[in-house]
N, C-alpha and C. Protein backbone atom coordinates (compact mmCIF):
# COMPACT_ATOMS: atom_id res chain seq x y z
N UNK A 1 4.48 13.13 58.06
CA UNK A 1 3.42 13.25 57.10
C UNK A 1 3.73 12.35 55.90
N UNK A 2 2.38 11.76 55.61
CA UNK A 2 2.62 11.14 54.46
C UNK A 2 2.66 11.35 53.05
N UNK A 3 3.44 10.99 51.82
CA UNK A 3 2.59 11.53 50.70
C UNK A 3 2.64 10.54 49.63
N UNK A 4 1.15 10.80 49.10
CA UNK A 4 0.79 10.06 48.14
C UNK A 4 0.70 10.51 46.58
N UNK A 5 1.36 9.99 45.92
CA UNK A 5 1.49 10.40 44.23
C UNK A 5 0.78 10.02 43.73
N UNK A 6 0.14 10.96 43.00
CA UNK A 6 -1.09 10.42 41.63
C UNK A 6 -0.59 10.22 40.69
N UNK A 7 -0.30 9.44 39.85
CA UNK A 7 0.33 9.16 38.23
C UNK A 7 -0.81 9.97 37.26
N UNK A 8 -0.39 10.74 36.63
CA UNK A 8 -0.63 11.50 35.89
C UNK A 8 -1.42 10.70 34.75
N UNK A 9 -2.87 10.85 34.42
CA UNK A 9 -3.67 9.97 33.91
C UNK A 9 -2.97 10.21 32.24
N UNK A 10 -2.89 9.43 31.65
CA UNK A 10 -2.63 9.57 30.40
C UNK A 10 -3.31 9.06 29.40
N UNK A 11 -3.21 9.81 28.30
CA UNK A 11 -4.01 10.37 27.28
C UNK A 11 -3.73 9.42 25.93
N UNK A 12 -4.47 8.58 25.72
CA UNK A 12 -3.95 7.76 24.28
C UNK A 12 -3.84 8.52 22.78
N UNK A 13 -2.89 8.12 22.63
CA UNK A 13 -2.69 8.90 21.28
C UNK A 13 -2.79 8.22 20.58
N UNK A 14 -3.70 9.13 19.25
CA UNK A 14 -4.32 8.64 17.96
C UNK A 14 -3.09 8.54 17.57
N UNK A 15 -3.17 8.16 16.82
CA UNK A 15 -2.33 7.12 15.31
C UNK A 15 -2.47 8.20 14.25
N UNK A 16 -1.95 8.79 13.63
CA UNK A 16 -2.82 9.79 12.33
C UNK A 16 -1.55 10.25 11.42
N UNK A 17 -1.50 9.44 10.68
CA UNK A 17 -0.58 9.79 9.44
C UNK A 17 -0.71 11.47 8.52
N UNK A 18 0.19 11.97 8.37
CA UNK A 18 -0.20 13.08 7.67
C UNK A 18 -0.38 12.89 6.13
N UNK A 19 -0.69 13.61 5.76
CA UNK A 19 -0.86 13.74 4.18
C UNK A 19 0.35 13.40 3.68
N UNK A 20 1.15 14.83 4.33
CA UNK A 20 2.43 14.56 3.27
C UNK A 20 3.28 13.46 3.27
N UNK A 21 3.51 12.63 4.68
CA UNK A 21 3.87 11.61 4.54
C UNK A 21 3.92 10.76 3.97
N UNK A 22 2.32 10.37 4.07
CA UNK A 22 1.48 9.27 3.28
C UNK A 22 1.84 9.42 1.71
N UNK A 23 1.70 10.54 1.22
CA UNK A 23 1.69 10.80 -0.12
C UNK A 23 3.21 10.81 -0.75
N UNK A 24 4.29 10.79 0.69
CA UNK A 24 5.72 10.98 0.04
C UNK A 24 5.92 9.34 -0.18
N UNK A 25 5.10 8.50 0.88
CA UNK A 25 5.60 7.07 0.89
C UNK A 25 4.64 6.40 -0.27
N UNK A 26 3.74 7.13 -0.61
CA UNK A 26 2.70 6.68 -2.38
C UNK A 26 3.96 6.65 -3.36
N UNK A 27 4.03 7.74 -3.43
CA UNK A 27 5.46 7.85 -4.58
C UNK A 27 6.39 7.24 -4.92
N UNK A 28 6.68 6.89 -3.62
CA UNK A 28 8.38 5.97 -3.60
C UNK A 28 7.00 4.52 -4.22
N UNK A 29 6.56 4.58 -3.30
CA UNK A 29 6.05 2.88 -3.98
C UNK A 29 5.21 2.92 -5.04
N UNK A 30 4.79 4.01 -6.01
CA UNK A 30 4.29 4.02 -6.98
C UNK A 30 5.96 3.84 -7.97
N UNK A 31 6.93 4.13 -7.64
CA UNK A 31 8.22 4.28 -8.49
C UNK A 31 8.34 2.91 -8.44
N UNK A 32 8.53 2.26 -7.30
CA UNK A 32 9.57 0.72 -7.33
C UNK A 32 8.33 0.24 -8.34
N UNK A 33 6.94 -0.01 -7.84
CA UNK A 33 6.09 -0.58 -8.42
C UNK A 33 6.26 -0.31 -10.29
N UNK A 34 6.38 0.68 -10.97
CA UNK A 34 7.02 1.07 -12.04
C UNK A 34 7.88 0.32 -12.26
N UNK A 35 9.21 0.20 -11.43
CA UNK A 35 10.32 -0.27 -11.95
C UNK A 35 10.03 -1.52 -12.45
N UNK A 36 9.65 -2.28 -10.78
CA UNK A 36 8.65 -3.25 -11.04
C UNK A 36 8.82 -4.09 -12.61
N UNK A 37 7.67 -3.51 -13.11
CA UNK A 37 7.03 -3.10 -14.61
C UNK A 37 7.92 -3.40 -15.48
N UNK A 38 8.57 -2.32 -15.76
CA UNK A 38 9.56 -1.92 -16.54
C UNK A 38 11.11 -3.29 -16.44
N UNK A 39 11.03 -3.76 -15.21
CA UNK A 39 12.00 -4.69 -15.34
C UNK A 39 11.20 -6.17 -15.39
N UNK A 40 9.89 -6.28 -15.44
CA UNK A 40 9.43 -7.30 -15.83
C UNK A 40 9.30 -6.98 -17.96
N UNK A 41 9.27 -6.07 -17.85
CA UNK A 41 8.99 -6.02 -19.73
C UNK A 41 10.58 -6.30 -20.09
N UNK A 42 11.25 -5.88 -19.24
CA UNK A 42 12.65 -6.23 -19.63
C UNK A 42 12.98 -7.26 -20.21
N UNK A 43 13.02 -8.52 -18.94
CA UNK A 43 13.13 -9.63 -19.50
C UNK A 43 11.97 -10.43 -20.67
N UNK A 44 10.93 -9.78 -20.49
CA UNK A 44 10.30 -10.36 -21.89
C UNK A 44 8.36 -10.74 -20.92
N UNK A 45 8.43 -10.38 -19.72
CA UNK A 45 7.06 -10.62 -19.49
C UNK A 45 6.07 -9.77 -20.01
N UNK A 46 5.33 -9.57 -20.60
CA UNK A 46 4.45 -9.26 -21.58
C UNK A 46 3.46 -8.77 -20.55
N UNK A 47 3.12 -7.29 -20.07
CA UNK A 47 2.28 -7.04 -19.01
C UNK A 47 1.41 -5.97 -20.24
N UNK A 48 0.13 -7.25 -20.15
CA UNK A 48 -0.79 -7.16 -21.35
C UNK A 48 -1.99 -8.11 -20.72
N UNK A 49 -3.21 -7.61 -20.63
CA UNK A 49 -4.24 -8.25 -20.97
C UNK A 49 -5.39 -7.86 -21.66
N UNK A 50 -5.84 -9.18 -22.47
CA UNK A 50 -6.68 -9.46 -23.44
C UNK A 50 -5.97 -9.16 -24.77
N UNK A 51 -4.49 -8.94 -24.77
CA UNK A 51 -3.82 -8.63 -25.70
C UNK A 51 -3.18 -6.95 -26.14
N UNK A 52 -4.14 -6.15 -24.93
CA UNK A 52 -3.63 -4.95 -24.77
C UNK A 52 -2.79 -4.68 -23.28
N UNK A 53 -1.68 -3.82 -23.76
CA UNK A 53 -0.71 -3.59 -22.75
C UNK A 53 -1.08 -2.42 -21.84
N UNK A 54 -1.01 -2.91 -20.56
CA UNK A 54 -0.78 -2.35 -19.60
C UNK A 54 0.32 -0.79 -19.58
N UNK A 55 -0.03 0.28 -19.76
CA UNK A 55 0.92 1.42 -19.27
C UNK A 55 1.41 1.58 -18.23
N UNK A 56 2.75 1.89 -18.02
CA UNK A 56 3.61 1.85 -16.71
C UNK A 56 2.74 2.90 -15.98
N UNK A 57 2.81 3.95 -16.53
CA UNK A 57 1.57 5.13 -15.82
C UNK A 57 0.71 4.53 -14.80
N UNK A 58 -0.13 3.82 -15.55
CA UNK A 58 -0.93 3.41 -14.99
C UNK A 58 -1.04 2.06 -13.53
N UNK A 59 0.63 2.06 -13.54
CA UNK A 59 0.83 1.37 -12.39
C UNK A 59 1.25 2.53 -11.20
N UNK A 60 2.30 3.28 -11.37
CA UNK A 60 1.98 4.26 -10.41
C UNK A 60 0.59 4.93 -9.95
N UNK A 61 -0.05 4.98 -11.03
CA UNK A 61 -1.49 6.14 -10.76
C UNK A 61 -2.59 5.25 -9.91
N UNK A 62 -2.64 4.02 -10.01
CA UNK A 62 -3.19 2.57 -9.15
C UNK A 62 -2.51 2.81 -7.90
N UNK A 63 -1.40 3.18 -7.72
CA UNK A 63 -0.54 3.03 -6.50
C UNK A 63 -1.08 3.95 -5.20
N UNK A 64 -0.71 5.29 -6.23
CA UNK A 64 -0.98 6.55 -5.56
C UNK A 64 -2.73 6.75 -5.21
N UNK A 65 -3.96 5.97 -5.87
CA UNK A 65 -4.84 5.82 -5.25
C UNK A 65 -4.93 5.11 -4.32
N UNK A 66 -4.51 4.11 -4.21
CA UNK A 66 -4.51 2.95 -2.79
C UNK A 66 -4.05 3.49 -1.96
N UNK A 67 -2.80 4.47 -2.09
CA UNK A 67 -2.38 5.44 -1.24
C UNK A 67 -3.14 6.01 -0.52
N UNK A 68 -3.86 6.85 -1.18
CA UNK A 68 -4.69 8.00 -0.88
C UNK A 68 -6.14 7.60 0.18
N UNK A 69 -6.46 6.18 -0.47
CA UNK A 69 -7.13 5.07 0.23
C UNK A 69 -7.13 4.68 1.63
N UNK A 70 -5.47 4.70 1.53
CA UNK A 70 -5.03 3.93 2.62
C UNK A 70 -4.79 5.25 3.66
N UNK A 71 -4.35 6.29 3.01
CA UNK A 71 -4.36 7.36 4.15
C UNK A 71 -5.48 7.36 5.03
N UNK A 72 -6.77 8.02 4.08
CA UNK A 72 -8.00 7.90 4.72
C UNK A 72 -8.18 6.62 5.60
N UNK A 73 -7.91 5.60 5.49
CA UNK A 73 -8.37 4.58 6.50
C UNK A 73 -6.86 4.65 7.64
N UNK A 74 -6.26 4.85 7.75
CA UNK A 74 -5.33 4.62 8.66
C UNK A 74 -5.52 6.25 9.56
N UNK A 75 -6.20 7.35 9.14
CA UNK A 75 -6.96 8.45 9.83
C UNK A 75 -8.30 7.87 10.26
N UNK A 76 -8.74 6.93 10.22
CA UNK A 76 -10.10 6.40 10.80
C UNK A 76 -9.86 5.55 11.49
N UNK A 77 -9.04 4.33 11.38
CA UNK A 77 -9.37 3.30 12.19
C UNK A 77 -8.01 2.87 12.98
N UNK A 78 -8.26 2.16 14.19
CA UNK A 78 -7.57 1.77 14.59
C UNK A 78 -6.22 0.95 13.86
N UNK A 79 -5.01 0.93 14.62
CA UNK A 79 -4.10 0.51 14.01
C UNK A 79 -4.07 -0.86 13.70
N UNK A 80 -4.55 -1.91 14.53
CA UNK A 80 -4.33 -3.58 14.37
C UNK A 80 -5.77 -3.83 13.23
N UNK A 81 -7.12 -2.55 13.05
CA UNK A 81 -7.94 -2.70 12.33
C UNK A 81 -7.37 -2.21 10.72
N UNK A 82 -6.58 -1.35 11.36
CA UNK A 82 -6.25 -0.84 9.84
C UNK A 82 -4.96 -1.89 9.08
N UNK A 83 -4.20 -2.47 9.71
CA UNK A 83 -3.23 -3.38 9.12
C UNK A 83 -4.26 -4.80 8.80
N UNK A 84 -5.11 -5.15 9.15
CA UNK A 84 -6.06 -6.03 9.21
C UNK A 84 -6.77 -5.78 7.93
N UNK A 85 -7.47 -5.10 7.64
CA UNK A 85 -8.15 -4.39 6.58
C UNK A 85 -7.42 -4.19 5.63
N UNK A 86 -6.17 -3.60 5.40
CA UNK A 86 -5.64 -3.47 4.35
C UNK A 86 -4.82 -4.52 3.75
N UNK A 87 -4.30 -5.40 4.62
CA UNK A 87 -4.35 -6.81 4.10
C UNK A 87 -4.82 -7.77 3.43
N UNK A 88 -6.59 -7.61 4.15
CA UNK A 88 -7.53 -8.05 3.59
C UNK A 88 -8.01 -7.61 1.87
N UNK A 89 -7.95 -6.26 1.61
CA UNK A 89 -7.65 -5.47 0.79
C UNK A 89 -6.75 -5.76 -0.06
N UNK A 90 -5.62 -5.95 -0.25
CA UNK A 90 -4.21 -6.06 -0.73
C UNK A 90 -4.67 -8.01 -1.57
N UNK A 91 -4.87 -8.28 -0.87
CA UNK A 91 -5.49 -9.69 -1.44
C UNK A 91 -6.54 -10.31 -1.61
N UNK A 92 -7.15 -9.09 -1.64
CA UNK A 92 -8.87 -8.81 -2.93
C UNK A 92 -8.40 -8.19 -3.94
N UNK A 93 -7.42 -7.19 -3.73
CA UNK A 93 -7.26 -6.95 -5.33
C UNK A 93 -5.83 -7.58 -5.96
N UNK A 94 -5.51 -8.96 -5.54
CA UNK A 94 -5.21 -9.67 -6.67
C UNK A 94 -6.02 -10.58 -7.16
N UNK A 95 -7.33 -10.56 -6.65
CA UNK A 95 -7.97 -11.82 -7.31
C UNK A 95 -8.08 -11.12 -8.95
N UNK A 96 -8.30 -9.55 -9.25
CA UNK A 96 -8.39 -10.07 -10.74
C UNK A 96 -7.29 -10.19 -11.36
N UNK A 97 -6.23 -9.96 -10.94
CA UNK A 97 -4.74 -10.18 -11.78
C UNK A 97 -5.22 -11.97 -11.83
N UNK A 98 -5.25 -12.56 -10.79
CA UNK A 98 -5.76 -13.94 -11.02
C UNK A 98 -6.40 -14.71 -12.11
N UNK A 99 -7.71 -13.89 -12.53
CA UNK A 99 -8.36 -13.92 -13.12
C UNK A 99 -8.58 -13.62 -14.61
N UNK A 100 -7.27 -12.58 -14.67
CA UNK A 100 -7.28 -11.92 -16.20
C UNK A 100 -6.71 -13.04 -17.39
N UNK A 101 -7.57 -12.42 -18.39
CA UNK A 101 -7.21 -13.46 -19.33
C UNK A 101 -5.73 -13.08 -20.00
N UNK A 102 -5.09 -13.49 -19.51
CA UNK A 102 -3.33 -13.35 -19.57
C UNK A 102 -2.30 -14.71 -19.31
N UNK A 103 -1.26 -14.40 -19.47
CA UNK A 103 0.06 -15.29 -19.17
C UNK A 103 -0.11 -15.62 -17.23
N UNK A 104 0.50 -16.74 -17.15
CA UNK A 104 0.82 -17.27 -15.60
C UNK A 104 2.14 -15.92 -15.20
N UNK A 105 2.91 -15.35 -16.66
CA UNK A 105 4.15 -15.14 -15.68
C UNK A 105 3.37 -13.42 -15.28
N UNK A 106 2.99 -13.07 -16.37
CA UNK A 106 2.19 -11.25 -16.16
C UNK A 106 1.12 -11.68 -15.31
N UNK A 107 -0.08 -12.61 -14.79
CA UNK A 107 -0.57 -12.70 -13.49
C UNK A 107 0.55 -12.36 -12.26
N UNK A 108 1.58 -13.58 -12.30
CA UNK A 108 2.42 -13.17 -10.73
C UNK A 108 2.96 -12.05 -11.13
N UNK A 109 3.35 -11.31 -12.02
CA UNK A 109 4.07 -9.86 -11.99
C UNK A 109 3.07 -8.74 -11.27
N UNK A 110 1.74 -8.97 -12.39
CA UNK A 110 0.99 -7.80 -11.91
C UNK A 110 0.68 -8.33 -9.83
N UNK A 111 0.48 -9.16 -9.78
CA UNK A 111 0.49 -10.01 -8.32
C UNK A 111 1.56 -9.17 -7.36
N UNK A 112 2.76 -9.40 -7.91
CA UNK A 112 4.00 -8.93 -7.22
C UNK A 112 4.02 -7.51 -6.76
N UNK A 113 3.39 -6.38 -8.15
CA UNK A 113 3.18 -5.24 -7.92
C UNK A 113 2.46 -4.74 -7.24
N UNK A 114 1.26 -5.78 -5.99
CA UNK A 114 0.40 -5.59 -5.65
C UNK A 114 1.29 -5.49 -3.98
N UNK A 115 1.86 -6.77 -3.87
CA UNK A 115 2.28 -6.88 -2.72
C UNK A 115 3.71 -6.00 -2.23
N UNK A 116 4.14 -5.61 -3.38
CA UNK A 116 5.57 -4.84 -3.31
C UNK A 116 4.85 -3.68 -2.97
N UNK A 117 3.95 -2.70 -3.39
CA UNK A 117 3.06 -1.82 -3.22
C UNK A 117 2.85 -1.63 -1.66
N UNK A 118 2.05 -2.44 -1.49
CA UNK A 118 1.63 -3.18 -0.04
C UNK A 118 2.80 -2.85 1.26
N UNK A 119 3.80 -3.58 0.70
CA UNK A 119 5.11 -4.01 1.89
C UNK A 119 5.66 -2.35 1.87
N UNK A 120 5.58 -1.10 1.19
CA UNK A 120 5.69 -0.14 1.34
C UNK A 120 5.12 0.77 1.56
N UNK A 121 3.86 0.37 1.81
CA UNK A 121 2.65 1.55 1.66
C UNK A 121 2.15 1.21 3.72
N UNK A 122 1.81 -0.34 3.53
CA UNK A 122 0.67 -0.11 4.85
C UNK A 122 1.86 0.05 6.47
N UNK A 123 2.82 -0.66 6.25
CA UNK A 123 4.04 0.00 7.18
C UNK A 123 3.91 1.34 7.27
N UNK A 124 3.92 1.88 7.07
CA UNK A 124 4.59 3.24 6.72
C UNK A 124 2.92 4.00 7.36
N UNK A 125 1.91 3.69 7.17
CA UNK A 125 0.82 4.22 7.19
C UNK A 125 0.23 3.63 8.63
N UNK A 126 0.52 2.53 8.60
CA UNK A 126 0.66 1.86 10.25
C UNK A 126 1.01 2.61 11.50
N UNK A 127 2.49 2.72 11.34
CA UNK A 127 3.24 3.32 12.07
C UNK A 127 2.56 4.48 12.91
N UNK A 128 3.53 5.17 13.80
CA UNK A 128 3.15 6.35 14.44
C UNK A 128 3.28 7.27 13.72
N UNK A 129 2.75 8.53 13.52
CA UNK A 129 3.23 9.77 12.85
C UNK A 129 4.13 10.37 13.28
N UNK A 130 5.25 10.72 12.66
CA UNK A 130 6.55 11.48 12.92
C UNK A 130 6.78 12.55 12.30
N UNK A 131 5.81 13.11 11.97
CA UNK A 131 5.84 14.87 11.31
C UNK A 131 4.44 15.25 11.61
């Protein structure tokens, strides 16, 4: 007698970041992004435009929305759509650091904080879920 094996049809698995994850890996990159900051005012870059300064606050609290952003889209869309998109994303919003009426060196800082942000946030949100 003969026998024939069926391979067990398998089931694709979503991609789906959890909250807490997402929101533990906002943090960490809302912090470096801070430090960021804080070690660009160090040496003397002036993270100010139109002559008013930028609050460090307010670089984490930018962070942790893109976060929150990025959760929601990495629970919706595919993974090569969602690294695609948020890329695309990530370098739409430096065009106004580009644009602000500021210094060349606080453009590439606030710039830097965009992509340092980025290199910790959409990895991480990419990935498979592991909790």
């Amino acid at each position: 007698m003969t026998v024939i094996t069926v391979p067990e049809p398998t089931v694709a698995t979503v991609r789906t970041p959890s909250w807490k994850s997402g929101l533990v890996t906002g943090v960490i990159a809302a912090v470096v992004t801070s430090v960021v900051a804080v070690a660009a005012r160090a040496i003397g870059i002036p993270l100010d435009i139109e002559g008013e300064a930028i609050p460090i606050l307010g670089f984490a609290q930018m962070v942790l929305l893109g976060t929150v952003i990025g959760i929601v889209l990495a629970r919706r869309l595919a993974r090569s759509t969602f690294i695609m998109t948020t890329v695309v994303l990530t370098a739409l919003s430096i065009v106004p650091d580009g644009l602000a009426d500021t210094g060349t060196a606080t453009k590439l800082t606030l710039a830097l904080t965009h992509v340092v942000a980025a290199a910790i946030v959409i990895p991480r949100l990419a990935g498979p879920a592991t909790d």
